[in-house]
N, C-alpha and C. Protein backbone atom coordinates (compact mmCIF):
# COMPACT_ATOMS: atom_id res chain seq x y z
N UNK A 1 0.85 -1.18 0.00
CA UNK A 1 0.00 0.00 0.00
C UNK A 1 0.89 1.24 0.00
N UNK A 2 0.93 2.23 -0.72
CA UNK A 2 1.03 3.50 -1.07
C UNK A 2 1.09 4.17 -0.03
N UNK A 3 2.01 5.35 0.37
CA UNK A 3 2.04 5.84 1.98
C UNK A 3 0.67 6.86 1.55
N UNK A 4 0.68 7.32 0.48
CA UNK A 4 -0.83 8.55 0.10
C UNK A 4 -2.14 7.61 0.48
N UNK A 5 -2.37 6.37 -0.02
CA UNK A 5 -3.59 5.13 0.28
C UNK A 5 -3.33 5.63 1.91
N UNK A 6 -2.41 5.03 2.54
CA UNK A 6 -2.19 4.81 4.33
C UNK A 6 -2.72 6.19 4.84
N UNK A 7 -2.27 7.39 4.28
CA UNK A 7 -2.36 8.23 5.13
C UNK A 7 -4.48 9.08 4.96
N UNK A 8 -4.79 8.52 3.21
CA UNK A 8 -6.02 8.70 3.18
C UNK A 8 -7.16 7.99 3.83
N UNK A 9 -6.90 6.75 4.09
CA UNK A 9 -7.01 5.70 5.17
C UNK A 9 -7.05 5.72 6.54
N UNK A 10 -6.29 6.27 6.91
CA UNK A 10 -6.10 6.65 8.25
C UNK A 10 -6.90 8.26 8.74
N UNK A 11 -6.80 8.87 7.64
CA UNK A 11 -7.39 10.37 7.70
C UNK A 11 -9.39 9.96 7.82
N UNK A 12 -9.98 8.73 6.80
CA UNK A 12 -10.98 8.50 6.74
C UNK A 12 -11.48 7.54 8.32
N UNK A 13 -10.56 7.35 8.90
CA UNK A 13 -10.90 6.22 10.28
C UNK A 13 -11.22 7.67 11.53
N UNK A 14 -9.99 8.44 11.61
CA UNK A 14 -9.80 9.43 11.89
C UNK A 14 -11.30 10.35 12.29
N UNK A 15 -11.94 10.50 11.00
CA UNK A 15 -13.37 11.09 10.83
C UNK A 15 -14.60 10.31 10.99
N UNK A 16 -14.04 9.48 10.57
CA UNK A 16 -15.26 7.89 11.04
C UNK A 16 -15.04 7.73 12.57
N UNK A 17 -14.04 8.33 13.50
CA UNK A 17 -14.27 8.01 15.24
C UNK A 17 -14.64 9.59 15.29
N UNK A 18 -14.37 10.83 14.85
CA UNK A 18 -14.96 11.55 15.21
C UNK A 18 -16.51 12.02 14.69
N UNK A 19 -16.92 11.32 13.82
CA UNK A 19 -18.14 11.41 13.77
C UNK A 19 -19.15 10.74 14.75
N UNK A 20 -18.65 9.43 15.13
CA UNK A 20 -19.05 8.75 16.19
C UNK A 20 -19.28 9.40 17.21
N UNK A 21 -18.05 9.48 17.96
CA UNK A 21 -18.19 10.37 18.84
C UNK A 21 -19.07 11.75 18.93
N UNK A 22 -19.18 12.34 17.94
CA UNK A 22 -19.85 14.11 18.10
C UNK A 22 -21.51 13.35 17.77
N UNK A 23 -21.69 11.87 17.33
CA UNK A 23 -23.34 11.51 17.13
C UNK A 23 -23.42 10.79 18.58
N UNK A 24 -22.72 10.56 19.08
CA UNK A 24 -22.71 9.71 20.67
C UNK A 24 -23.11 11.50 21.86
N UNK A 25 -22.55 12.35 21.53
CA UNK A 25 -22.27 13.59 22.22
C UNK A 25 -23.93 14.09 21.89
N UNK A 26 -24.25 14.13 20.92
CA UNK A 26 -25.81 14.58 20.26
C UNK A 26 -26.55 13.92 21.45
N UNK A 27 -26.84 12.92 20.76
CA UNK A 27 -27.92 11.51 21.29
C UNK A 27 -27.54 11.47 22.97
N UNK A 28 -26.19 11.35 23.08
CA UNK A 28 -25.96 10.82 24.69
C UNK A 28 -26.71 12.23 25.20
N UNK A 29 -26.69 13.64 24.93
CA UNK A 29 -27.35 14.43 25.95
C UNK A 29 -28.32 14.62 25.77
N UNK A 30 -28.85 14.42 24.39
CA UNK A 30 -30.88 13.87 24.18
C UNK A 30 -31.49 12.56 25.15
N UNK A 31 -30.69 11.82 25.47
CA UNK A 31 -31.18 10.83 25.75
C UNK A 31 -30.87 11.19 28.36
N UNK A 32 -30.59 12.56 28.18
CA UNK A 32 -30.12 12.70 29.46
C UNK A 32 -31.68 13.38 30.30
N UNK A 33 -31.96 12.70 31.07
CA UNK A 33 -33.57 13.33 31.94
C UNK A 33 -33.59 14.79 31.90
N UNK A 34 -34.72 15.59 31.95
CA UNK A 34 -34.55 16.92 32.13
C UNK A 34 -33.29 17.71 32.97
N UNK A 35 -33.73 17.04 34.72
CA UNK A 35 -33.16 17.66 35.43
C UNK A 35 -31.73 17.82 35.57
N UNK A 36 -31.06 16.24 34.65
CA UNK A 36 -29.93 16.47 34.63
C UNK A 36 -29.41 17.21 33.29
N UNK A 37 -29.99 16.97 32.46
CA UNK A 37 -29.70 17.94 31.40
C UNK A 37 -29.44 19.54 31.59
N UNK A 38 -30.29 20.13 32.88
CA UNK A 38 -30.67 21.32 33.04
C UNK A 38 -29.18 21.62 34.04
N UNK A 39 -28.73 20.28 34.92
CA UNK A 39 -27.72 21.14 35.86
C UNK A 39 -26.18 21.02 35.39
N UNK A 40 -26.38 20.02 33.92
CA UNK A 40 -25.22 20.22 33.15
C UNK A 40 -25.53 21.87 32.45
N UNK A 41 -26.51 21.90 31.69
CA UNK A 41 -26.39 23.43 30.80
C UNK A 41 -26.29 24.27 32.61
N UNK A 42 -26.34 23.92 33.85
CA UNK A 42 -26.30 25.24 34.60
C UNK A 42 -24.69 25.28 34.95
N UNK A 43 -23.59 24.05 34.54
CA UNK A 43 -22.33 23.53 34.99
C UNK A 43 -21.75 24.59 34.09
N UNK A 44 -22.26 24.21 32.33
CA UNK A 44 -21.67 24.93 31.74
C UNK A 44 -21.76 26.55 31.28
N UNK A 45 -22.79 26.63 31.61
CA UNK A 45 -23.16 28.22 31.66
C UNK A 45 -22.72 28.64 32.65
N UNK A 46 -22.00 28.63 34.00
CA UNK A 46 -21.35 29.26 35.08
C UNK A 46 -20.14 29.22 34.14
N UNK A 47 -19.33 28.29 33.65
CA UNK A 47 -17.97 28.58 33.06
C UNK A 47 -18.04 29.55 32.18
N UNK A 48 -18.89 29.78 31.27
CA UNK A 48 -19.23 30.59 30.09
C UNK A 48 -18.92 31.59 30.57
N UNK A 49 -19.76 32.12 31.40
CA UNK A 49 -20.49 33.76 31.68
C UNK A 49 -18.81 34.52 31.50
N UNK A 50 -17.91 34.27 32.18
CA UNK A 50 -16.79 35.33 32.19
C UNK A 50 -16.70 35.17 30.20
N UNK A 51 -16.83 34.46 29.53
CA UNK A 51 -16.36 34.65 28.35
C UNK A 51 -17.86 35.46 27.04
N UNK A 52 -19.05 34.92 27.70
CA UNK A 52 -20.19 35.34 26.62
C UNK A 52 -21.25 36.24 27.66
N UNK A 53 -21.53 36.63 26.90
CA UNK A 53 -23.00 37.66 27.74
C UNK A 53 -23.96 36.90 27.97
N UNK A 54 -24.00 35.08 28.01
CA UNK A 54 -25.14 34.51 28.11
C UNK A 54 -26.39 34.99 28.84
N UNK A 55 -26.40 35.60 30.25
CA UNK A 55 -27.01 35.43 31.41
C UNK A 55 -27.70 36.71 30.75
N UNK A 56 -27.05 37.79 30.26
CA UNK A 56 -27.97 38.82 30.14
C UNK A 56 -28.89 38.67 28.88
N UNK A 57 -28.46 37.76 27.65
CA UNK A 57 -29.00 37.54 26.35
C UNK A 57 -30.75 36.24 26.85
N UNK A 58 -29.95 35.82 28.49
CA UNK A 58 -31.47 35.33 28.59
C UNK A 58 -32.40 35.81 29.36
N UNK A 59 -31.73 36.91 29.68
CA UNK A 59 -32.58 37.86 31.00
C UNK A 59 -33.18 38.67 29.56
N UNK A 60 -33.27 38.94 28.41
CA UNK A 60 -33.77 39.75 27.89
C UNK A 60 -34.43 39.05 27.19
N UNK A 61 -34.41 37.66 27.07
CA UNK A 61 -35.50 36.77 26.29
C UNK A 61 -36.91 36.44 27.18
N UNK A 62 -36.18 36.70 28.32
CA UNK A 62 -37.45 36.07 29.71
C UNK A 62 -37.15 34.68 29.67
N UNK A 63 -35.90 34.11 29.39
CA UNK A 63 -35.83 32.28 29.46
C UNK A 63 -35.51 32.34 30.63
N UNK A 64 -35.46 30.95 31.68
CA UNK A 64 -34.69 30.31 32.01
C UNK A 64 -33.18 30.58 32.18
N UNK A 65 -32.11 30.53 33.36
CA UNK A 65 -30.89 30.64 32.73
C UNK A 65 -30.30 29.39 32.02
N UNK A 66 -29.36 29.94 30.79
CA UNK A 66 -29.17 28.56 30.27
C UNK A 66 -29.45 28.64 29.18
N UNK A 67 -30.81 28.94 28.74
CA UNK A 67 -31.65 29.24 27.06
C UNK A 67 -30.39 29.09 26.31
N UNK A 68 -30.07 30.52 26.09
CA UNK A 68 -29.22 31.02 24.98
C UNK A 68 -27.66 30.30 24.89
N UNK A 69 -27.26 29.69 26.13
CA UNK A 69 -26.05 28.71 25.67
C UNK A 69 -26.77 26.94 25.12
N UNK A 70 -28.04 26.61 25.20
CA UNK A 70 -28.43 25.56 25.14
C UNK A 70 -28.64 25.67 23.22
N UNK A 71 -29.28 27.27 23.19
CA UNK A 71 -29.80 27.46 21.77
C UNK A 71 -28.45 27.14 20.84
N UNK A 72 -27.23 27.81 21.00
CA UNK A 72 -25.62 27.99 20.64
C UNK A 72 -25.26 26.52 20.88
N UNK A 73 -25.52 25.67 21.83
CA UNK A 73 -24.85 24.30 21.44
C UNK A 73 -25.83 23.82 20.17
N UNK A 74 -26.89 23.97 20.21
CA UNK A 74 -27.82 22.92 18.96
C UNK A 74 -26.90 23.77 17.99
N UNK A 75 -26.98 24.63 17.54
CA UNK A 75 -26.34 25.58 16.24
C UNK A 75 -24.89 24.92 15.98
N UNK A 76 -24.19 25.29 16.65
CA UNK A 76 -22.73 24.85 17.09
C UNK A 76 -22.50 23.05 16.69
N UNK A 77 -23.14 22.35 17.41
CA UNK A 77 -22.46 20.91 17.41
C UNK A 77 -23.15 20.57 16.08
N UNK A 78 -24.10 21.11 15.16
CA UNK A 78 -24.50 20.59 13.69
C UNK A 78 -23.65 21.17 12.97
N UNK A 79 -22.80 22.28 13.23
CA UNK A 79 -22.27 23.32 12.72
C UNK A 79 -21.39 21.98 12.30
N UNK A 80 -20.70 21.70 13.63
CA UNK A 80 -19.26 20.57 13.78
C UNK A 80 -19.66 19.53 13.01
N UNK A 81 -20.86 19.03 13.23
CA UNK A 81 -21.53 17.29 12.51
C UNK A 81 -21.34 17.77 10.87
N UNK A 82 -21.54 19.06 10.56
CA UNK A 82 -21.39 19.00 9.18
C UNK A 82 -20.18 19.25 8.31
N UNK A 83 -19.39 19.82 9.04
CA UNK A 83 -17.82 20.22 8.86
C UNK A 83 -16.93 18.46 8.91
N UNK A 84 -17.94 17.60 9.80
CA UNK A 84 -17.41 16.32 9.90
C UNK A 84 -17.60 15.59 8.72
N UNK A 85 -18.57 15.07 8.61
CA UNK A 85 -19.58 14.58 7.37
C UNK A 85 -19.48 14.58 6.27
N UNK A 86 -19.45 16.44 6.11
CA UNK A 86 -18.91 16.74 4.81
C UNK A 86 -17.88 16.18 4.04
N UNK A 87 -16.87 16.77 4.96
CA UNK A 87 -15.51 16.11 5.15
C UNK A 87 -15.17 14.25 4.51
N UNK A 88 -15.93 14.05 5.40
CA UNK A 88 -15.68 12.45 5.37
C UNK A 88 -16.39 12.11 4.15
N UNK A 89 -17.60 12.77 3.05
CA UNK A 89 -17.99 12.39 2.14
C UNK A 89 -17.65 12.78 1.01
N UNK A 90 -16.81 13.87 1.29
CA UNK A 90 -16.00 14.71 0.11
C UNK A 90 -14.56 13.87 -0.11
N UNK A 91 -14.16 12.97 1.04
CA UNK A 91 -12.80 12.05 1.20
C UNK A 91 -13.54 10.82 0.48
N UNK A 92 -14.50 10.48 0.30
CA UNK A 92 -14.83 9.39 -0.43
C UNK A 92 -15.45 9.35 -1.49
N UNK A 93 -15.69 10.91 -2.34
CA UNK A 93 -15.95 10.89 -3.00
C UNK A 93 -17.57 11.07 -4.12
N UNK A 94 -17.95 11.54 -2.45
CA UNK A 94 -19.30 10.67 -3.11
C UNK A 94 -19.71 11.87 -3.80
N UNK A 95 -20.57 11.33 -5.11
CA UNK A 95 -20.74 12.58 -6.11
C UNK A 95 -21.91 13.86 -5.90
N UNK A 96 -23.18 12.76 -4.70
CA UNK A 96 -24.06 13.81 -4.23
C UNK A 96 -23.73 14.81 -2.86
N UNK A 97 -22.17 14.59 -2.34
CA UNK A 97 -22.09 15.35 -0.99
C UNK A 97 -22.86 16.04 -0.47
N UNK A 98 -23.28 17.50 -0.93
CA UNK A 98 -24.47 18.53 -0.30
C UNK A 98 -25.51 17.75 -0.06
N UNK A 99 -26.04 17.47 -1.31
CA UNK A 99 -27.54 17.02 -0.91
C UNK A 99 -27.77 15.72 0.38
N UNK A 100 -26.93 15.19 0.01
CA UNK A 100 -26.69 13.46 0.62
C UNK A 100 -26.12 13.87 2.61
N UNK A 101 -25.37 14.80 2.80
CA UNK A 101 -24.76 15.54 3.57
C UNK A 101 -26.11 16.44 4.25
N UNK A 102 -27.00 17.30 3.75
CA UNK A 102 -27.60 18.09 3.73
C UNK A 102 -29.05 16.85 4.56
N UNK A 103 -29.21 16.49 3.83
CA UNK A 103 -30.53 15.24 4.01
C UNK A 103 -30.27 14.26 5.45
N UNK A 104 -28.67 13.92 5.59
CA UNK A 104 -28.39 13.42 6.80
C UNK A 104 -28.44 14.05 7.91
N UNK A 105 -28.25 15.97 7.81
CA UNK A 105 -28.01 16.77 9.21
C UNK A 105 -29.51 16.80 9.42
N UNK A 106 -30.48 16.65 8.40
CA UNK A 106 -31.79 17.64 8.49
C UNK A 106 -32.57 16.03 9.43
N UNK A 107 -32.08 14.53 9.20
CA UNK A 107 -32.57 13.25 9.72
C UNK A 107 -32.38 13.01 10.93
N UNK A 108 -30.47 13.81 11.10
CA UNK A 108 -30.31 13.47 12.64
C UNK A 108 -31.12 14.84 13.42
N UNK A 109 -30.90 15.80 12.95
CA UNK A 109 -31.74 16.93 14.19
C UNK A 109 -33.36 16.46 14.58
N UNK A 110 -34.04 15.65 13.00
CA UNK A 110 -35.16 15.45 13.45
C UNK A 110 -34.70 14.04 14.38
N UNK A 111 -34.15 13.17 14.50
CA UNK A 111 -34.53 11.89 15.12
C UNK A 111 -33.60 12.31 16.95
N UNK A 112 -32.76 13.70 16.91
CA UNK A 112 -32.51 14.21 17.61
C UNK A 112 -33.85 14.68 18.95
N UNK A 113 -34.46 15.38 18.17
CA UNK A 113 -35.45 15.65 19.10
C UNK A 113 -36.91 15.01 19.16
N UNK A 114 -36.85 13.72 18.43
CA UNK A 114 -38.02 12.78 18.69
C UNK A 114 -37.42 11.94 19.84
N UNK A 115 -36.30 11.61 19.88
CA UNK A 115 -35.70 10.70 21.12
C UNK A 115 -35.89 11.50 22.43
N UNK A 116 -35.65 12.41 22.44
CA UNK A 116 -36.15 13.36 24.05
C UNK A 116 -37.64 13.16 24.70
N UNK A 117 -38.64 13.37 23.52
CA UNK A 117 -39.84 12.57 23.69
C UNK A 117 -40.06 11.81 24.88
N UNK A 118 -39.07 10.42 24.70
CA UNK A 118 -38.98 9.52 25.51
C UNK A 118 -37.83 9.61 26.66
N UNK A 119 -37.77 10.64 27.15
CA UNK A 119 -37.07 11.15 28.50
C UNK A 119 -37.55 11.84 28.96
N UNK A 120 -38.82 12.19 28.57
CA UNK A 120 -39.48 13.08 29.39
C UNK A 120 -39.42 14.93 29.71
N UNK A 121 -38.40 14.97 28.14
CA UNK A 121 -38.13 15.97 27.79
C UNK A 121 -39.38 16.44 26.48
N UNK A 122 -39.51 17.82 26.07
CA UNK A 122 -40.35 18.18 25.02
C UNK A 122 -39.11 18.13 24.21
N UNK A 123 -39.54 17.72 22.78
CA UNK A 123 -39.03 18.15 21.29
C UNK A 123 -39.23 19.84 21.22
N UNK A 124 -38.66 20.43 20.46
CA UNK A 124 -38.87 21.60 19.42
C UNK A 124 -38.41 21.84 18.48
N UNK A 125 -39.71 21.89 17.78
CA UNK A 125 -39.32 22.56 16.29
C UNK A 125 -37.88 23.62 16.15
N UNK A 126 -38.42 24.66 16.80
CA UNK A 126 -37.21 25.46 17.14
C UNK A 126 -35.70 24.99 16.88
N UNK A 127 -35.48 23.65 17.64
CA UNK A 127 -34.18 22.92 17.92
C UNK A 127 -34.07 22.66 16.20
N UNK A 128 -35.07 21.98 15.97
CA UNK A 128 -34.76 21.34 14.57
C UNK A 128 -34.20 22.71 13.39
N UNK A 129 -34.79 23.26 13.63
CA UNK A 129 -34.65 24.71 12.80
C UNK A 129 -32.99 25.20 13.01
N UNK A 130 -32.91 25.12 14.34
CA UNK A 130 -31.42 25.72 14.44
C UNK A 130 -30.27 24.25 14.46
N UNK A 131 -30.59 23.27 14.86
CA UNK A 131 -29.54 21.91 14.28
C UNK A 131 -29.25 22.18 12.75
N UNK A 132 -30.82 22.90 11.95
CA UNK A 132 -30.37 22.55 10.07
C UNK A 132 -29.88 24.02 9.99
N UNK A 133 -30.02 25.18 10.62
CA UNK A 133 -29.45 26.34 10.07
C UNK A 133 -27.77 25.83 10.88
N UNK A 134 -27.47 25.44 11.90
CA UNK A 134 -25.72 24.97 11.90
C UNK A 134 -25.31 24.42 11.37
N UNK A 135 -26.29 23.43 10.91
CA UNK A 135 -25.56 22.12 9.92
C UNK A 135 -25.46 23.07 8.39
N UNK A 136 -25.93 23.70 7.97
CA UNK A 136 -26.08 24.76 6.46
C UNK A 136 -24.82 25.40 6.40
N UNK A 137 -24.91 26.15 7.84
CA UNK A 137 -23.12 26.58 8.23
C UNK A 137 -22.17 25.95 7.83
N UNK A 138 -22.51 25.16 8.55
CA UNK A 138 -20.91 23.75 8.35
C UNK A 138 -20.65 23.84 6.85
N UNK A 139 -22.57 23.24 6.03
CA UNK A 139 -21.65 23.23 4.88
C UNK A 139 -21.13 24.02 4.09
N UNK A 140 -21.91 25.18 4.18
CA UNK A 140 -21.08 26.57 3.90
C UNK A 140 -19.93 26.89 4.46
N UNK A 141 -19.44 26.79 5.31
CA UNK A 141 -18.04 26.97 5.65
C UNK A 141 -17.31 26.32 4.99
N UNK A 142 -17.40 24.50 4.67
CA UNK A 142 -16.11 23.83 4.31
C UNK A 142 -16.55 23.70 3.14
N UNK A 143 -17.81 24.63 2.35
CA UNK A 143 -17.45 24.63 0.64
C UNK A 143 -16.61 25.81 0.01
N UNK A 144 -16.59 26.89 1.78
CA UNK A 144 -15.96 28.13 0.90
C UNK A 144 -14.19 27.58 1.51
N UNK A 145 -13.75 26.72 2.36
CA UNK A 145 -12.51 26.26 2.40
C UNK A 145 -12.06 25.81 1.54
N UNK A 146 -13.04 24.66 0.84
CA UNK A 146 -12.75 24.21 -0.37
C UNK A 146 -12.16 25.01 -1.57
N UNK A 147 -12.81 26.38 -1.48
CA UNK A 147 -12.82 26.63 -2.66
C UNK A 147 -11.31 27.70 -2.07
N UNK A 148 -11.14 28.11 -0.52
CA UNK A 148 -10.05 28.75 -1.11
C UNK A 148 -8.84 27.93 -0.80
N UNK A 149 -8.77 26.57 -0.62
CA UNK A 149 -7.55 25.59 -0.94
C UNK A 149 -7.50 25.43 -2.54
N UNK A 150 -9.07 25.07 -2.97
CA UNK A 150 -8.65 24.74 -4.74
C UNK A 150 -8.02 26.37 -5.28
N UNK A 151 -8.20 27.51 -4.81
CA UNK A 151 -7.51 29.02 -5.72
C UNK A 151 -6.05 29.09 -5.01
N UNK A 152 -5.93 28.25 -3.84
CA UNK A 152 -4.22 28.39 -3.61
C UNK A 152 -3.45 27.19 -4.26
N UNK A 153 -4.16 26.24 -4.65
CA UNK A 153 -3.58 24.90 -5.24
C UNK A 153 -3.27 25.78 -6.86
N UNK A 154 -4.36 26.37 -7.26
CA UNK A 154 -4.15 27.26 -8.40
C UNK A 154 -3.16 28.37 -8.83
N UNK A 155 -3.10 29.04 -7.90
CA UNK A 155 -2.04 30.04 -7.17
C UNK A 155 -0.63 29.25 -7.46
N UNK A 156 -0.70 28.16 -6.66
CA UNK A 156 0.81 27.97 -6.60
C UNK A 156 1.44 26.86 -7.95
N UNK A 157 0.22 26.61 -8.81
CA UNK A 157 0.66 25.41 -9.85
C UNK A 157 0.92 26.60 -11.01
N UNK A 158 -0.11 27.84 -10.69
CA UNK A 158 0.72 29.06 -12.01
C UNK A 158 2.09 29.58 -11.94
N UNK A 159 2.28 29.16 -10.60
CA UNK A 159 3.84 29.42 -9.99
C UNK A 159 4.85 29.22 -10.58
């Protein structure tokens, strides 16, 4: 085997455990009871506050404390699931990526918040809305990377 095969190989296992992992990270805190769900987002929103304005962005919504870092993880970790995904389907090639990519973030946010259901947590639409506007991110982000690795690959072969 080819050290380029080994190292594309290894780069695709690589993304295949971190996809795992960031769909284990999803599901494992969908699948966590309210109350503990609520005194993790209160664990991590005390660390936050010195870095984001959380506390005041939910004092002006009338939420709960917590809301607005709970809203920023759904956004955020589809953001990551799609930057992953992408990734890993653009390494293999596959010819429908977006759509195929696009159709998978929009399956897991929904089967995301049908599993809470059964913890005694509510679903929201809401959630689903902001899992597919992060996951849109993602793929907007790593199509405009794409494109400015392919104008420096260009850049440097006019070289």
């Amino acid at each position: 085997m080819q050290c380029h095969e080994k190292t594309e190989k290894r780069r695709r296992l690589v993304l295949l455990a971190l996809l795992a992992l960031l769909l284990l990270f999803i599901f494992g805190n969908s699948l966590l009871p309210p109350s503990l769900s609520w005194q993790l987002t209160d664990a991590v929103q005390s660390a936050a506050e010195d870095l984001l304005p959380l506390e005041q962005a939910d004092a002006a919504l009338a939420r709960r404390s917590g809301y607005s870092l709970r809203k920023l993880t759904h956004f955020s970790e589809y953001a990551l699931l799609a930057l992953v995904l992408g990734t890993l389907l653009a390494a293999d090639r596959h010819k429908q990526r977006l759509p195929t990519a696009l159709l998978l973030g929009i399956l897991t946010a929904l089967l995301d918040e049908t599993v809470q259901r059964f913890t005694g947590r509510t679903s929201s639409v809401l959630d689903v809305w902001l899992d597919t506007a992060g996951f849109a991110a993602g793929l907007a982000l790593l199509c405009l990377l794409h494109r400015l690795r392919k104008r420096r690959q260009q850049t440097n072969d006019q070289s």
